[in-house]
Protein backbone atom coordinates (compact mmCIF):
# COMPACT_ATOMS: atom_id res chain seq x y z
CA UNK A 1 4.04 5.49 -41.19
CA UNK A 2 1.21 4.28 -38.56
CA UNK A 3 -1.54 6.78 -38.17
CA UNK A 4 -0.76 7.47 -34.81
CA UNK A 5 2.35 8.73 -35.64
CA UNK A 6 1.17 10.90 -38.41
CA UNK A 7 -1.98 12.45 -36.34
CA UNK A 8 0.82 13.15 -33.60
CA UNK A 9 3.26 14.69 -36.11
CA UNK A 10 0.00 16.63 -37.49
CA UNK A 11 -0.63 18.22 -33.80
CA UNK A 12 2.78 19.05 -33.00
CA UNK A 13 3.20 21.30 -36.23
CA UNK A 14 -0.35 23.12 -35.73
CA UNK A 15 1.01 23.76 -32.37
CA UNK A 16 3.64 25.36 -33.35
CA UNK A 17 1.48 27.67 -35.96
CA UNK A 18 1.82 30.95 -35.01
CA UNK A 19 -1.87 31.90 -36.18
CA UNK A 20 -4.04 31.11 -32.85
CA UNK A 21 -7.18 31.67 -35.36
CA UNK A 22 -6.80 28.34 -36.88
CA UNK A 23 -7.09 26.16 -33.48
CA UNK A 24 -10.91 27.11 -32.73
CA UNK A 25 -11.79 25.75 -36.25
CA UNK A 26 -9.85 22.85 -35.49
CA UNK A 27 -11.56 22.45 -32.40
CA UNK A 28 -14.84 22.71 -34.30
CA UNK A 29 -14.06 20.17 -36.92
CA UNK A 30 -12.76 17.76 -34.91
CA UNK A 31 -16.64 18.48 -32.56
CA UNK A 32 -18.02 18.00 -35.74
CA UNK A 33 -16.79 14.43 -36.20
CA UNK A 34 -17.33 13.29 -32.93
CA UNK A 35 -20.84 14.49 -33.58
CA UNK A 36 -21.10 13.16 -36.58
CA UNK A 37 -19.48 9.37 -35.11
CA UNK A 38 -22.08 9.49 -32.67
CA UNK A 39 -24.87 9.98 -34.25
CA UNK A 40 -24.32 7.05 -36.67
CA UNK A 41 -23.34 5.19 -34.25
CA UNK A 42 -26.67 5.13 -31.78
CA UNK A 43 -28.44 5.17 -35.12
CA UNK A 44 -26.61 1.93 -35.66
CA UNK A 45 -27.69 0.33 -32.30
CA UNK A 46 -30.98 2.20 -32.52
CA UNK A 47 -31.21 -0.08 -35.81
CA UNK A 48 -30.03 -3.19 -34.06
CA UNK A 49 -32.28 -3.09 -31.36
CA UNK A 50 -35.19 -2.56 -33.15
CA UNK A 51 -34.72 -5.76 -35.16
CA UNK A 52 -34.12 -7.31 -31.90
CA UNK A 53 -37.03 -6.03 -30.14
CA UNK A 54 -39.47 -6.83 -33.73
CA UNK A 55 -38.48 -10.63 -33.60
CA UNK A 56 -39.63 -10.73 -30.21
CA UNK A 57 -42.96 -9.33 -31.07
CA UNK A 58 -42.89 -11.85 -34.27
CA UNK A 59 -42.43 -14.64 -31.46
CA UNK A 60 -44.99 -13.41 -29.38
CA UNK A 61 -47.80 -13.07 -31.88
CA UNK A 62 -46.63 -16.80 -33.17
CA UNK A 63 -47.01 -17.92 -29.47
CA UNK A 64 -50.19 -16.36 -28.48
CA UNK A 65 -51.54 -17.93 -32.27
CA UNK A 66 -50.65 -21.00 -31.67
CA UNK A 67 -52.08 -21.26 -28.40
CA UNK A 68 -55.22 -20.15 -29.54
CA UNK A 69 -55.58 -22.61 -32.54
CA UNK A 70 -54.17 -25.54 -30.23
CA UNK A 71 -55.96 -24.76 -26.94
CA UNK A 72 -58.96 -22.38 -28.03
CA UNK A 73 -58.17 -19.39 -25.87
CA UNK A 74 -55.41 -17.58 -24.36
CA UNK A 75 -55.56 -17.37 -19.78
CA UNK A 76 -55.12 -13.50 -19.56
CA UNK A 77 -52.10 -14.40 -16.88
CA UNK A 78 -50.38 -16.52 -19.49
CA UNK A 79 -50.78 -13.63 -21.78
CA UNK A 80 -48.97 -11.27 -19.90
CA UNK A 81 -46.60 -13.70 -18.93
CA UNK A 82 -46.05 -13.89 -22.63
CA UNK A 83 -45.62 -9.98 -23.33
CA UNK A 84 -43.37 -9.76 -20.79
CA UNK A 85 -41.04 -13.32 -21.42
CA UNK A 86 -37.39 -13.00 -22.82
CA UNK A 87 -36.42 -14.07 -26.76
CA UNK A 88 -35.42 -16.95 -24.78
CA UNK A 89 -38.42 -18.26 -23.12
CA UNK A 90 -40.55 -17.55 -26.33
CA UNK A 91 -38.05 -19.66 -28.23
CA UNK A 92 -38.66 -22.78 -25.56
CA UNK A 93 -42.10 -22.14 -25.41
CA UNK A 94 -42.31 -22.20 -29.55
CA UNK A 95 -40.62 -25.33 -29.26
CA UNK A 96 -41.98 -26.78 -26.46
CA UNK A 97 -46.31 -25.80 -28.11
CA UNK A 98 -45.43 -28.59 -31.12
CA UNK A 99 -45.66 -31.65 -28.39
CA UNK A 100 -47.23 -30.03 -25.72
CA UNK A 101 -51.04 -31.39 -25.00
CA UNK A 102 -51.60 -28.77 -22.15
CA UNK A 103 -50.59 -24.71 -21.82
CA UNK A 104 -48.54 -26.63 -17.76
CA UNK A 105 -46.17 -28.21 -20.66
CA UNK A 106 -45.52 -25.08 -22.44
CA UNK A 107 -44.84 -23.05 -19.66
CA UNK A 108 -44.04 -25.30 -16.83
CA UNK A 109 -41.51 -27.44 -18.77
């Protein structure tokens, strides 16, 4: 029998219960679980987007690094440009340092 079916068949009989003392604990449980589904699930995409948002940071520092050992210094604008770029950009840009010979190929394509 599909769960559907069986929740349905479930509610329909505690309806019928004469004993209106059992419906508020229901009513709590089933709060309870919704809670409880939730919580685990933002703690899921809490997880998630803190991986997310540390591999950016990885790619960042890598960036910024590599700059420095290729070019000798970091232009403050191109540093903020870099704090601020998408996991996209910094994975062109990581590509893009191992033939560039100036920061206007990195950035500038």
């Amino acid at each position: 029998m599909p769960a559907r079916s069986i929740t349905s068949e479930l509610l329909v009989e505690i309806l019928k219960m004469e004993d209106k003392n059992i419906m508020p604990s229901i009513a709590e449980h089933l709060i309870a679980k919704g809670e409880k589904f939730g919580i685990e699930k933002g703690r899921k995409e809490g997880i998630k987007l803190g991986r997310e948002e540390g591999l950016a940071q990885g790619r960042r520092t890598t960036l910024l690094h590599l700059i420095r050992r290729k070019f000798g210094s970091v232009p403050p604008q191109l540093a903020t440009r870099v704090e601020q770029a998408s996991s996209a950009e910094l994975e062109t840009w990581l590509d893009r340092i191992l033939t560039a010979n100036t920061l206007s190929e990195i950035f500038d394509g």
